[in-house]
PDB file of N, CA and C in Angstrom:
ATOM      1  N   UNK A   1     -13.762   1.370  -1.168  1.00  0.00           N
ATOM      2  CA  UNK A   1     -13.382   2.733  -0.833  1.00  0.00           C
ATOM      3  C   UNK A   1     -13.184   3.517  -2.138  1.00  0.00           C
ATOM      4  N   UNK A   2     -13.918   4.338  -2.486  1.00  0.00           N
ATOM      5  CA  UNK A   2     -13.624   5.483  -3.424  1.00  0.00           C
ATOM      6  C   UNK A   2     -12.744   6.269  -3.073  1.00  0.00           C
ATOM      7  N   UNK A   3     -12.027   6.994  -4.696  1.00  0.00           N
ATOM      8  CA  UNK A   3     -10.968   8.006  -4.702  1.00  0.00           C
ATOM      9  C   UNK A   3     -11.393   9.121  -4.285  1.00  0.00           C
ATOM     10  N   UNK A   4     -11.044  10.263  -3.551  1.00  0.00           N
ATOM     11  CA  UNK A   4     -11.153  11.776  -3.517  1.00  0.00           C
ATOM     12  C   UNK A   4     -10.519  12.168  -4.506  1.00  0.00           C
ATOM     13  N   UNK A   5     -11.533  13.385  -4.912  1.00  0.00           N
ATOM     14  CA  UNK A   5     -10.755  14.354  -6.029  1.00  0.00           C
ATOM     15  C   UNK A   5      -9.795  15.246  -4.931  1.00  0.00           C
ATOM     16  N   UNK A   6      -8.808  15.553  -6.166  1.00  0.00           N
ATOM     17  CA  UNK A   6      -7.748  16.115  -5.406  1.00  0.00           C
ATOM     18  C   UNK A   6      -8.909  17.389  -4.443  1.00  0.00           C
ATOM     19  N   UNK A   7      -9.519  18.214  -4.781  1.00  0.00           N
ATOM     20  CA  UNK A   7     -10.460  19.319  -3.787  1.00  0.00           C
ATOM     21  C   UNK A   7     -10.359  18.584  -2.581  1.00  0.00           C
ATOM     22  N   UNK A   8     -11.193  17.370  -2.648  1.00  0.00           N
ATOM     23  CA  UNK A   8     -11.322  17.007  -1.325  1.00  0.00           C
ATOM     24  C   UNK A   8     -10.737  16.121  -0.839  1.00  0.00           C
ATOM     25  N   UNK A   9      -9.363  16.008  -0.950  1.00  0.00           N
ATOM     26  CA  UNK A   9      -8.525  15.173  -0.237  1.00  0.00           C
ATOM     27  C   UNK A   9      -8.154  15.619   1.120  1.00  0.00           C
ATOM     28  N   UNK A  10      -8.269  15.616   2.375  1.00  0.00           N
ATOM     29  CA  UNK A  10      -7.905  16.009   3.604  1.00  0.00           C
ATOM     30  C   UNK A  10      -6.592  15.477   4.164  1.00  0.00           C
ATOM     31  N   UNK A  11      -5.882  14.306   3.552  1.00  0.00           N
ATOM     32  CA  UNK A  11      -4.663  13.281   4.123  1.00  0.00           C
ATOM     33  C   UNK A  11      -3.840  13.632   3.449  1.00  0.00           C
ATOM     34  N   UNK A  12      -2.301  12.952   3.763  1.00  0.00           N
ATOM     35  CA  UNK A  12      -1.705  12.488   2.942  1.00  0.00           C
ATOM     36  C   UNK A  12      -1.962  11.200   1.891  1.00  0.00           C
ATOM     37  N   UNK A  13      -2.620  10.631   3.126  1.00  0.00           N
ATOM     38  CA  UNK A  13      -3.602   9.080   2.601  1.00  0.00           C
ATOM     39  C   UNK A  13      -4.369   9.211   1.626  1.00  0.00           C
ATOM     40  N   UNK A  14      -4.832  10.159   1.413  1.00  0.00           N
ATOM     41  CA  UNK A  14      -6.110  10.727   0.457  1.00  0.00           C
ATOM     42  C   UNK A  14      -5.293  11.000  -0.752  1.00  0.00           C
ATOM     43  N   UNK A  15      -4.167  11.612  -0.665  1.00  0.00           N
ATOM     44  CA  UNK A  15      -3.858  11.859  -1.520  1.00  0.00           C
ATOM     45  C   UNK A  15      -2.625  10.783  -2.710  1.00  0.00           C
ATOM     46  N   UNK A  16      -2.197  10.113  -1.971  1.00  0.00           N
ATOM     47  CA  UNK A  16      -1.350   8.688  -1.994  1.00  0.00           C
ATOM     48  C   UNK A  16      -2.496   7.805  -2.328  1.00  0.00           C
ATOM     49  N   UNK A  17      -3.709   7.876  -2.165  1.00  0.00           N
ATOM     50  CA  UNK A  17      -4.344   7.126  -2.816  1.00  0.00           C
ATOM     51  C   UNK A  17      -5.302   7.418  -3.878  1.00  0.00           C
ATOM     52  N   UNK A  18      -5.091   8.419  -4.095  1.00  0.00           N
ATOM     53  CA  UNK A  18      -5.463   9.383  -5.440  1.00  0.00           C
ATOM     54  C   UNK A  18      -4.412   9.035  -6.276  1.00  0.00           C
ATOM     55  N   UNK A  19      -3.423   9.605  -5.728  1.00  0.00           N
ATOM     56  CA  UNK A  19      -1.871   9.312  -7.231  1.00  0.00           C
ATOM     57  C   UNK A  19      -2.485   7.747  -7.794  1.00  0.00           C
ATOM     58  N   UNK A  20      -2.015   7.018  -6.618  1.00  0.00           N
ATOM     59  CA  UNK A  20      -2.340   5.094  -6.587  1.00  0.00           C
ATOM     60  C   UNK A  20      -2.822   4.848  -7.840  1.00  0.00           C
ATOM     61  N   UNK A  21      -4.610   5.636  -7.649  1.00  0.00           N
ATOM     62  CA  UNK A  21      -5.438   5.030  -8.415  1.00  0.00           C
ATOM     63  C   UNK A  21      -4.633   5.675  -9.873  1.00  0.00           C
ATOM     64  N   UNK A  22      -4.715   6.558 -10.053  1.00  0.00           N
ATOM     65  CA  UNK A  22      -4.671   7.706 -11.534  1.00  0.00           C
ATOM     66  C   UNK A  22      -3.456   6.674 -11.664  1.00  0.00           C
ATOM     67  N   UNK A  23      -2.095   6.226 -11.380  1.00  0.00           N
ATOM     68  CA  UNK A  23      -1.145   5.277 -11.738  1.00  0.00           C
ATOM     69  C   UNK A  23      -1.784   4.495 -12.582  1.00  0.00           C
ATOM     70  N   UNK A  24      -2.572   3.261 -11.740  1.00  0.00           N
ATOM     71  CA  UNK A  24      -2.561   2.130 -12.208  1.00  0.00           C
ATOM     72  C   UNK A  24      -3.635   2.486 -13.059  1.00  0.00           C
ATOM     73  N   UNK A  25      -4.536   3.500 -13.823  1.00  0.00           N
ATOM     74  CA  UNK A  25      -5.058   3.937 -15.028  1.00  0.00           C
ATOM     75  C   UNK A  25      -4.152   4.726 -15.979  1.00  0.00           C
ATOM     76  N   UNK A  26      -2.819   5.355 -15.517  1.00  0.00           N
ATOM     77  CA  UNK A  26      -2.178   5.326 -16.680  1.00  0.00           C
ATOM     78  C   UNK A  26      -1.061   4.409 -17.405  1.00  0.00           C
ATOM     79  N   UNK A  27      -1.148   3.312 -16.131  1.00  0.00           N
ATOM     80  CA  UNK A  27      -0.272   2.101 -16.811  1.00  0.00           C
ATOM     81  C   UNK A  27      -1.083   1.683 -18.237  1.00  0.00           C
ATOM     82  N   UNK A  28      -2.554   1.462 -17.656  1.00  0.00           N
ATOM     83  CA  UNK A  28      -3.169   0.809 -18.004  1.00  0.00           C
ATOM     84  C   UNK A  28      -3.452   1.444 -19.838  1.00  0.00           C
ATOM     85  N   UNK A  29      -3.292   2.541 -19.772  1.00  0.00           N
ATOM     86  CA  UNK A  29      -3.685   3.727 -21.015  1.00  0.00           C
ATOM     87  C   UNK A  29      -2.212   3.694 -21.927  1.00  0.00           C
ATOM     88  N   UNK A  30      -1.268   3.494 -21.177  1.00  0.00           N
ATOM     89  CA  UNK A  30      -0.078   3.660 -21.754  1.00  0.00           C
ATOM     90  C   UNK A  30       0.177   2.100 -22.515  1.00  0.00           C
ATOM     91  N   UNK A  31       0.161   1.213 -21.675  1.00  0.00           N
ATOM     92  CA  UNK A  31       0.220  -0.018 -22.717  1.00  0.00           C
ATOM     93  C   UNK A  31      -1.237  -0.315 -23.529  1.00  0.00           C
ATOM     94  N   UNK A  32      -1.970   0.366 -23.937  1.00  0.00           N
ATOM     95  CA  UNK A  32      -2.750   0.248 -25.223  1.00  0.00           C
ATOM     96  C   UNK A  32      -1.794   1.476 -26.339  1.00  0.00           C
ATOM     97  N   UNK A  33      -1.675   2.459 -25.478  1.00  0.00           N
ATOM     98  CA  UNK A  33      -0.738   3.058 -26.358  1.00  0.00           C
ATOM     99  C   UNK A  33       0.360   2.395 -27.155  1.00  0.00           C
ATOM    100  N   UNK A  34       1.009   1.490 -26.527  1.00  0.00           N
ATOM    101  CA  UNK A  34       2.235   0.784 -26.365  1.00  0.00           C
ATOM    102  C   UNK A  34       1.440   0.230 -28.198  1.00  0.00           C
ATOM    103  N   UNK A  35       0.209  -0.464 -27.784  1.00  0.00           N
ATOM    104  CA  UNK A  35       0.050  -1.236 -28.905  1.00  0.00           C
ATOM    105  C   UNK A  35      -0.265  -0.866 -29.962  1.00  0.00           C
ATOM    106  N   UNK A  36      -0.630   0.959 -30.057  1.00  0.00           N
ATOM    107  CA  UNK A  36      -0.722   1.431 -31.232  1.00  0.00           C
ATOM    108  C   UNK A  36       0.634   1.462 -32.138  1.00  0.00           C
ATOM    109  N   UNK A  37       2.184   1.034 -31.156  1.00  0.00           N
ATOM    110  CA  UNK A  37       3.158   1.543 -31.240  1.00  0.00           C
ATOM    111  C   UNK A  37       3.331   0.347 -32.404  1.00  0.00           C
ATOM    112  N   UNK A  38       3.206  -0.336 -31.879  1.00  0.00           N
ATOM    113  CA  UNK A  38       2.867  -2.322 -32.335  1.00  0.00           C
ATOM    114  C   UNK A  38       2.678  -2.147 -33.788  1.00  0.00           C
ATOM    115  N   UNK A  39       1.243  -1.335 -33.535  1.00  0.00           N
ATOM    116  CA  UNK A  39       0.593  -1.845 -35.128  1.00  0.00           C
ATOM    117  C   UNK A  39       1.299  -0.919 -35.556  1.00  0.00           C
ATOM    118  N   UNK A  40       2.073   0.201 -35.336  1.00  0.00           N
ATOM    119  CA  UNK A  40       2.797   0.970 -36.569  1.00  0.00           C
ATOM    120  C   UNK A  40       3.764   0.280 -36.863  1.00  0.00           C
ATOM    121  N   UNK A  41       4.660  -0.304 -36.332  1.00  0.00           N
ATOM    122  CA  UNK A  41       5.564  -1.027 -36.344  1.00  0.00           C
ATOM    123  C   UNK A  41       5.277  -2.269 -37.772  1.00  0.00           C
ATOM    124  N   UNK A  42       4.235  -2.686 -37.251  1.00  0.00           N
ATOM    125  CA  UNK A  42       3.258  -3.762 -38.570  1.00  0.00           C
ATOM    126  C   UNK A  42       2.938  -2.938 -39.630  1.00  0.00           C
ATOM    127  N   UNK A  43       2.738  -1.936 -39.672  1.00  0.00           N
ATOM    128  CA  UNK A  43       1.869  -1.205 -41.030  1.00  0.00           C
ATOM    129  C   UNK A  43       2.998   0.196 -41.780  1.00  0.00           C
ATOM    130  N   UNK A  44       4.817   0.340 -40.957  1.00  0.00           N
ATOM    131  CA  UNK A  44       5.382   1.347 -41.787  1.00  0.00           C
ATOM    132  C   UNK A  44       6.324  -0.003 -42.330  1.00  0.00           C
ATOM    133  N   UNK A  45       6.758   0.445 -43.772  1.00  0.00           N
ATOM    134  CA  UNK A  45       7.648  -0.373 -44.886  1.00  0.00           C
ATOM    135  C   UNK A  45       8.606  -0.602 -44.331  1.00  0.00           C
ATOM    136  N   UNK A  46       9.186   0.572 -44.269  1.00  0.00           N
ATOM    137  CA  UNK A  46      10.605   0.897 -43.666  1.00  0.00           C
ATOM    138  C   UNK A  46      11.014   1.271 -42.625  1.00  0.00           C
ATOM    139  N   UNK A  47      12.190   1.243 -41.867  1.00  0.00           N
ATOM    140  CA  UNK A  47      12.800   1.412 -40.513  1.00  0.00           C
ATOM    141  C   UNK A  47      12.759   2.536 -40.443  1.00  0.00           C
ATOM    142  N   UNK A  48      13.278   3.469 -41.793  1.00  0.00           N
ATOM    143  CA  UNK A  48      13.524   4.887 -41.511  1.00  0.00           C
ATOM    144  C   UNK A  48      11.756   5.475 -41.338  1.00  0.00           C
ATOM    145  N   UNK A  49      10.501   4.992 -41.198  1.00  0.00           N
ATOM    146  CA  UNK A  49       9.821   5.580 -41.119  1.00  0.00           C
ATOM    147  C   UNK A  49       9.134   5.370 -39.870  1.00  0.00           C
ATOM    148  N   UNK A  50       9.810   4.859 -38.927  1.00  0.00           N
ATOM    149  CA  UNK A  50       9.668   4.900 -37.516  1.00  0.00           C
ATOM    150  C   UNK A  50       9.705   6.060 -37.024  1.00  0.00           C
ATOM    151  N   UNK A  51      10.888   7.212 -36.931  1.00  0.00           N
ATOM    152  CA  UNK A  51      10.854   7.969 -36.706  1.00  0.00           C
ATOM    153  C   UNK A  51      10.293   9.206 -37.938  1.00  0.00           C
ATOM    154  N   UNK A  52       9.150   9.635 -37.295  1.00  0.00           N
ATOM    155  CA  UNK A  52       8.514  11.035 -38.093  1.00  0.00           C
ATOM    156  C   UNK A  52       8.794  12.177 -37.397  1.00  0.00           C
ATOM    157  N   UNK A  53       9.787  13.351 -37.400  1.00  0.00           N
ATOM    158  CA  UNK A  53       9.929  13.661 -36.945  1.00  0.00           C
ATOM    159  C   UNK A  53       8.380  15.580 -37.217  1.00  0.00           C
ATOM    160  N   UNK A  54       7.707  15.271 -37.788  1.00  0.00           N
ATOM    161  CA  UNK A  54       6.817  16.453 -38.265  1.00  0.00           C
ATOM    162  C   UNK A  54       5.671  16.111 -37.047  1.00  0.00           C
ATOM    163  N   UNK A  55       5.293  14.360 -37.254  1.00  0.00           N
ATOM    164  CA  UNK A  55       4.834  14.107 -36.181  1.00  0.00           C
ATOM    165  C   UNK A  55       4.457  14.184 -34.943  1.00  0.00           C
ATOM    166  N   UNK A  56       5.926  14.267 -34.508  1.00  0.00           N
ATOM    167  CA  UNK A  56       6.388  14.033 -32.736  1.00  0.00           C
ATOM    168  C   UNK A  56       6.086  15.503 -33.023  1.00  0.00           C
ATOM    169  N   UNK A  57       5.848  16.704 -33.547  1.00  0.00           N
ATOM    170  CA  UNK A  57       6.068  17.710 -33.212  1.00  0.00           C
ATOM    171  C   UNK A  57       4.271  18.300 -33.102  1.00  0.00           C
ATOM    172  N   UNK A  58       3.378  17.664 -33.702  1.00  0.00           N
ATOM    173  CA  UNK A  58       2.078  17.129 -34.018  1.00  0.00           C
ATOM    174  C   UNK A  58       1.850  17.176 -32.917  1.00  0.00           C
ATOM    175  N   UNK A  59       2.358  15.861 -32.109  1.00  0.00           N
ATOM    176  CA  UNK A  59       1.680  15.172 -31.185  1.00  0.00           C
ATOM    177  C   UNK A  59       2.060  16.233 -30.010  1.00  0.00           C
ATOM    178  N   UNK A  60       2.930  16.701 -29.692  1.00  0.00           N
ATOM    179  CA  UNK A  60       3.191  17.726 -28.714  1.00  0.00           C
ATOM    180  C   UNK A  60       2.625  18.738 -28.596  1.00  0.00           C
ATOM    181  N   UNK A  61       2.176  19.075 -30.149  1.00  0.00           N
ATOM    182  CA  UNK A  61       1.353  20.291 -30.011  1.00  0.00           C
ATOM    183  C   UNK A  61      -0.095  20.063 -29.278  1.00  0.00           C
ATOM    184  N   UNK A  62      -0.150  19.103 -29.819  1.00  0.00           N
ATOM    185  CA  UNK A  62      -1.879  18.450 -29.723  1.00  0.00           C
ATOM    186  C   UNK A  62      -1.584  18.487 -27.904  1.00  0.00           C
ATOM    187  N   UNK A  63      -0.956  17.743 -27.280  1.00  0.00           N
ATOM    188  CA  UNK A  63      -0.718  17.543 -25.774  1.00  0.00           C
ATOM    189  C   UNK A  63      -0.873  18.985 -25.482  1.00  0.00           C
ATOM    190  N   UNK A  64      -0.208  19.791 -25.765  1.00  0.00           N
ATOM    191  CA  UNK A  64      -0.210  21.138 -25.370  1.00  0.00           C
ATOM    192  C   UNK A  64      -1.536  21.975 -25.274  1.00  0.00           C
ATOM    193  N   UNK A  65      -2.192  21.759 -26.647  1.00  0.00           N
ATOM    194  CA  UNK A  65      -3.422  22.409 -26.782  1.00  0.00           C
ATOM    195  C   UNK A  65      -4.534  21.863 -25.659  1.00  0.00           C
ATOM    196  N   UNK A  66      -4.118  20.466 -25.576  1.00  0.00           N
ATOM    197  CA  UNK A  66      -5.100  19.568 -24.543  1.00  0.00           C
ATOM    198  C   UNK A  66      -4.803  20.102 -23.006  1.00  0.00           C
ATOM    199  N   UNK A  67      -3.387  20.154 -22.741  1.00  0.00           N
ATOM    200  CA  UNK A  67      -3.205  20.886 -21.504  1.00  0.00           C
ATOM    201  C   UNK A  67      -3.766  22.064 -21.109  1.00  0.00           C
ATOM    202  N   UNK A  68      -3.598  23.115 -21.742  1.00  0.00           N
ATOM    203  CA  UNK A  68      -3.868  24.180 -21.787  1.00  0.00           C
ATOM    204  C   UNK A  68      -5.559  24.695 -21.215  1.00  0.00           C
ATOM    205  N   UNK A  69      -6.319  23.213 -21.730  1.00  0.00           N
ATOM    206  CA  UNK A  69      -7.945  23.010 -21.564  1.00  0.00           C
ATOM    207  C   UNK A  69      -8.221  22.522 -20.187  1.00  0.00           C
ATOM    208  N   UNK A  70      -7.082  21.589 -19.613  1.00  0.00           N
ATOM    209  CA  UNK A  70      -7.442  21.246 -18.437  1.00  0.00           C
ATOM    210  C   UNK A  70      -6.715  21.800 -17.546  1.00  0.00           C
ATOM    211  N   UNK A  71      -5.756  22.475 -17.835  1.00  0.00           N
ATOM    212  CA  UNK A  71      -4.928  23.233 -16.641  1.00  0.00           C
ATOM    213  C   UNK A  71      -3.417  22.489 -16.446  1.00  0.00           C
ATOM    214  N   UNK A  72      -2.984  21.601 -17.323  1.00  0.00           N
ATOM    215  CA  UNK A  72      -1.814  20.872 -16.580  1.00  0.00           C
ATOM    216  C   UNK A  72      -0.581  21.898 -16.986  1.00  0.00           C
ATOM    217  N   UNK A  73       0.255  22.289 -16.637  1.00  0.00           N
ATOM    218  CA  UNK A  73       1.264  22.592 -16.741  1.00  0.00           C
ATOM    219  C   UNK A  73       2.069  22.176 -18.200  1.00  0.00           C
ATOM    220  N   UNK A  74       2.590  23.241 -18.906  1.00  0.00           N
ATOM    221  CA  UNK A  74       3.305  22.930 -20.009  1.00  0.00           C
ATOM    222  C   UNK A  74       4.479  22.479 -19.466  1.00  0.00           C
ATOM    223  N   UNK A  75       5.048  23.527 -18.490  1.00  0.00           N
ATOM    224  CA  UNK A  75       6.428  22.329 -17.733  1.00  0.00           C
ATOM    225  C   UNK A  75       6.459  20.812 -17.096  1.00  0.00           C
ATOM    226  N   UNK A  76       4.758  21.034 -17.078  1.00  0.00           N
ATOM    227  CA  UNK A  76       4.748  19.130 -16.612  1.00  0.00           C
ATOM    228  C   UNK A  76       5.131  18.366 -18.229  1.00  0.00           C
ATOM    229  N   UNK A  77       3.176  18.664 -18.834  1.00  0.00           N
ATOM    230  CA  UNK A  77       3.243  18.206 -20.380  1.00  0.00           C
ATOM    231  C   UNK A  77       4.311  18.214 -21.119  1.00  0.00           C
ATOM    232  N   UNK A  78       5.063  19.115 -21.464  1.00  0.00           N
ATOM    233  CA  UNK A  78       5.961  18.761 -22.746  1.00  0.00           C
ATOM    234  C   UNK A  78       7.178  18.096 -22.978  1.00  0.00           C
ATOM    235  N   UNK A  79       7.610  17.401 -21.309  1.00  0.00           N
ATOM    236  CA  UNK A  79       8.620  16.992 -21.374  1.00  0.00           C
ATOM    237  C   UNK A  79       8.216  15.977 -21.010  1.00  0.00           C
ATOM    238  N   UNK A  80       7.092  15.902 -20.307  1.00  0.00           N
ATOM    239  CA  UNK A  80       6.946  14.104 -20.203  1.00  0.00           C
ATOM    240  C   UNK A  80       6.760  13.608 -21.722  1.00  0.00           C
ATOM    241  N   UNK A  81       5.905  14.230 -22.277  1.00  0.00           N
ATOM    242  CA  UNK A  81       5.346  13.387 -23.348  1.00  0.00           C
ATOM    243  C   UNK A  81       6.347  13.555 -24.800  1.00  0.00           C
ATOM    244  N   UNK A  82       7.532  14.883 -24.482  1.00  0.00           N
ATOM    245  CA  UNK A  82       8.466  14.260 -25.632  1.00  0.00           C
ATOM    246  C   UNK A  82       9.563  13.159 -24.958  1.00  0.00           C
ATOM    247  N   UNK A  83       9.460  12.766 -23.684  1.00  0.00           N
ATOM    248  CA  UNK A  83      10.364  11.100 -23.006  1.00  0.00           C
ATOM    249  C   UNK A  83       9.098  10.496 -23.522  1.00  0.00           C
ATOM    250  N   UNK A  84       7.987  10.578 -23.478  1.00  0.00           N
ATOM    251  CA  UNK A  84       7.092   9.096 -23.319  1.00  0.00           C
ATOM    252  C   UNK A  84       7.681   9.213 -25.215  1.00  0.00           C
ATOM    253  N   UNK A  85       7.456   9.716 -26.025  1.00  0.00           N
ATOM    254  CA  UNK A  85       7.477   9.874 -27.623  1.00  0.00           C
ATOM    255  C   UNK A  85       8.250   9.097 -27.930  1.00  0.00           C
ATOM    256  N   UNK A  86       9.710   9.471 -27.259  1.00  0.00           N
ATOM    257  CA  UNK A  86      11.130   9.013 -27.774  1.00  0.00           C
ATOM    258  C   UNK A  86      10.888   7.142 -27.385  1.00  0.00           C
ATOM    259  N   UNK A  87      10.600   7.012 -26.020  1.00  0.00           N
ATOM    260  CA  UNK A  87      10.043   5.645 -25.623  1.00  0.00           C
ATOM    261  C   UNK A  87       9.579   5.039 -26.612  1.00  0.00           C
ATOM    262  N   UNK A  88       8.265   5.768 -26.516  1.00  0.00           N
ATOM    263  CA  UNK A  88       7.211   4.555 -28.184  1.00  0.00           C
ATOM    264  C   UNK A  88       8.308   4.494 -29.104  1.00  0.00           C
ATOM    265  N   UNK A  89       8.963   5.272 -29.715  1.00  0.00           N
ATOM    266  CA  UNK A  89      10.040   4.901 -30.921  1.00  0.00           C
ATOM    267  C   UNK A  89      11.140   4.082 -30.725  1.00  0.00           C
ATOM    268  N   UNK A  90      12.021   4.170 -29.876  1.00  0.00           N
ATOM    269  CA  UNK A  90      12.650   2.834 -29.592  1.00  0.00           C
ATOM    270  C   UNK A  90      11.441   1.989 -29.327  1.00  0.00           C
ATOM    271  N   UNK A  91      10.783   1.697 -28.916  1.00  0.00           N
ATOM    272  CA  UNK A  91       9.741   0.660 -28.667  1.00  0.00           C
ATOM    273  C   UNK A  91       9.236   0.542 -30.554  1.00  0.00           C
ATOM    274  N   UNK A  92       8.990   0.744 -31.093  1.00  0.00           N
ATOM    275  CA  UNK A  92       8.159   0.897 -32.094  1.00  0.00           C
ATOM    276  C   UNK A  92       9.779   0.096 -33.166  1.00  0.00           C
ATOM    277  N   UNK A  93      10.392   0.440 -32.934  1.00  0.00           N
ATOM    278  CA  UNK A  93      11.757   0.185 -33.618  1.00  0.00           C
ATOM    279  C   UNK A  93      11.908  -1.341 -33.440  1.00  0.00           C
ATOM    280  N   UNK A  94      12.277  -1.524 -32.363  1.00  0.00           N
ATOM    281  CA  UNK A  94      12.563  -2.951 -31.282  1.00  0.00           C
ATOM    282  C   UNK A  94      11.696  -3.892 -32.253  1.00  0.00           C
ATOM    283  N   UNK A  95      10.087  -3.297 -32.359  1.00  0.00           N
ATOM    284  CA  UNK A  95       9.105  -3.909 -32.462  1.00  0.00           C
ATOM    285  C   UNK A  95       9.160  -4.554 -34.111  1.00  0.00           C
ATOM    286  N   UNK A  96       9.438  -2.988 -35.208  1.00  0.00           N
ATOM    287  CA  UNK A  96       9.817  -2.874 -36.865  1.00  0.00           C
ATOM    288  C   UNK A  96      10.927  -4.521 -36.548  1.00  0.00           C
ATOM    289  N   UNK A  97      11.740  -4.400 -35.932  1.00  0.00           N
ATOM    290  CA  UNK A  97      12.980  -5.426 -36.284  1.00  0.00           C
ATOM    291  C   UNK A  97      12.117  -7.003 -36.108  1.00  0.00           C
ATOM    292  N   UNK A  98      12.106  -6.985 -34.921  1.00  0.00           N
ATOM    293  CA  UNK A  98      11.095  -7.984 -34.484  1.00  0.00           C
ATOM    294  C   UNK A  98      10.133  -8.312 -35.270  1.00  0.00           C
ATOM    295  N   UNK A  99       9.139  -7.794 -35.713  1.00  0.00           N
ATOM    296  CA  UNK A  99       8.151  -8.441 -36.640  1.00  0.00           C
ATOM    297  C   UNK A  99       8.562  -8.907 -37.890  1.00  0.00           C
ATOM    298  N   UNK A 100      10.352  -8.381 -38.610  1.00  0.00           N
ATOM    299  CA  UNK A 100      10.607  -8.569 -39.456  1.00  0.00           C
ATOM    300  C   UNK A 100      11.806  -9.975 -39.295  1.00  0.00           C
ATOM    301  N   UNK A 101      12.354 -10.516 -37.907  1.00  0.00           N
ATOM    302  CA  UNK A 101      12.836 -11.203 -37.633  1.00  0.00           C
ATOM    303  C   UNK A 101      13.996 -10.151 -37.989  1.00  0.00           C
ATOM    304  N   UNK A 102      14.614  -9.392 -37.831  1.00  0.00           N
ATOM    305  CA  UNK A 102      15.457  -8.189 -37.299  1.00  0.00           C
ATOM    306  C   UNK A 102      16.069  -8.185 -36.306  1.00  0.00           C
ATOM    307  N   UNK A 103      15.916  -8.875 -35.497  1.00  0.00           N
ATOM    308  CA  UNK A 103      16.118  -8.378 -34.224  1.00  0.00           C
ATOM    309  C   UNK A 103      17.761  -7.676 -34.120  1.00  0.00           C
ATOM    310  N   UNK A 104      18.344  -7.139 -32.723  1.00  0.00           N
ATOM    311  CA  UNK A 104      19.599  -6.600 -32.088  1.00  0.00           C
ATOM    312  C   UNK A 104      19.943  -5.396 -32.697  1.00  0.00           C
TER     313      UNK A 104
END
C-alpha cells in the first residue's frame, strides 16, 4: 500500500498513515544526524567547544531559509529545531565525556 500525499488524502486513515510513514523516515534521518553529533564529539578538543553558540544560530537560519522554500511554518521550524539543537548538544556532550572515558 502506498502513501497519499497530503492533496490526496480522503481519511483520517490516509492521513495517520501519511504522518506513520514521514515518522519512521524522520527517526530514521534524525539518528544519522545523531551520528554526525558522534563524530563531533570525536573531532572537537575540548568540552567547551561542544557548544557553538554562532552556529546554532547558523543552523536556524539555514532551517528557516529552507522553510520558507517549502512552505513549513516558521512557528513550526524554529522551535522544533532550536529543541532538536539543544538535544544534539547534550547528546554530543554525553558523547565528548564518553569517548574520553568522562563519563557523569
Amino acid at each position: 500500500m502506498s502513501v497519499k500525499t497530503p492533496q490526496d488524502c480522503q481519511t483520517m486513515e490516509d492521513v495517520r498513515e501519511g504522518v506513520d510513514a514521514l515518522d519512521r523516515e524522520l527517526v530514521r534521518m534524525l539518528a544519522i544526524r545523531q551520528g554526525y553529533m558522534e563524530a563531533a564529539a570525536r573531532i572537537k578538543p575540548t568540552f567547551g567547544d561542544v557548544r557553538v553558540p554562532w552556529r546554532i544560530e547558523d543552523v536556524v537560519e539555514k532551517v528557516l531559509t529552507e522553510s520558507r522554500k517549502y512552505g513549513l511554518s516558521a512557528r513550526i521550524a524554529e522551535p522544533v529545531w532550536r529543541e532538536l539543537i539543544e538535544c544534539c548538544i547534550a547528546h554530543e556532550g554525553e558523547a565528548w565525556k564518553k569517548q574520553r572515558g568522562e563519563e557523569g
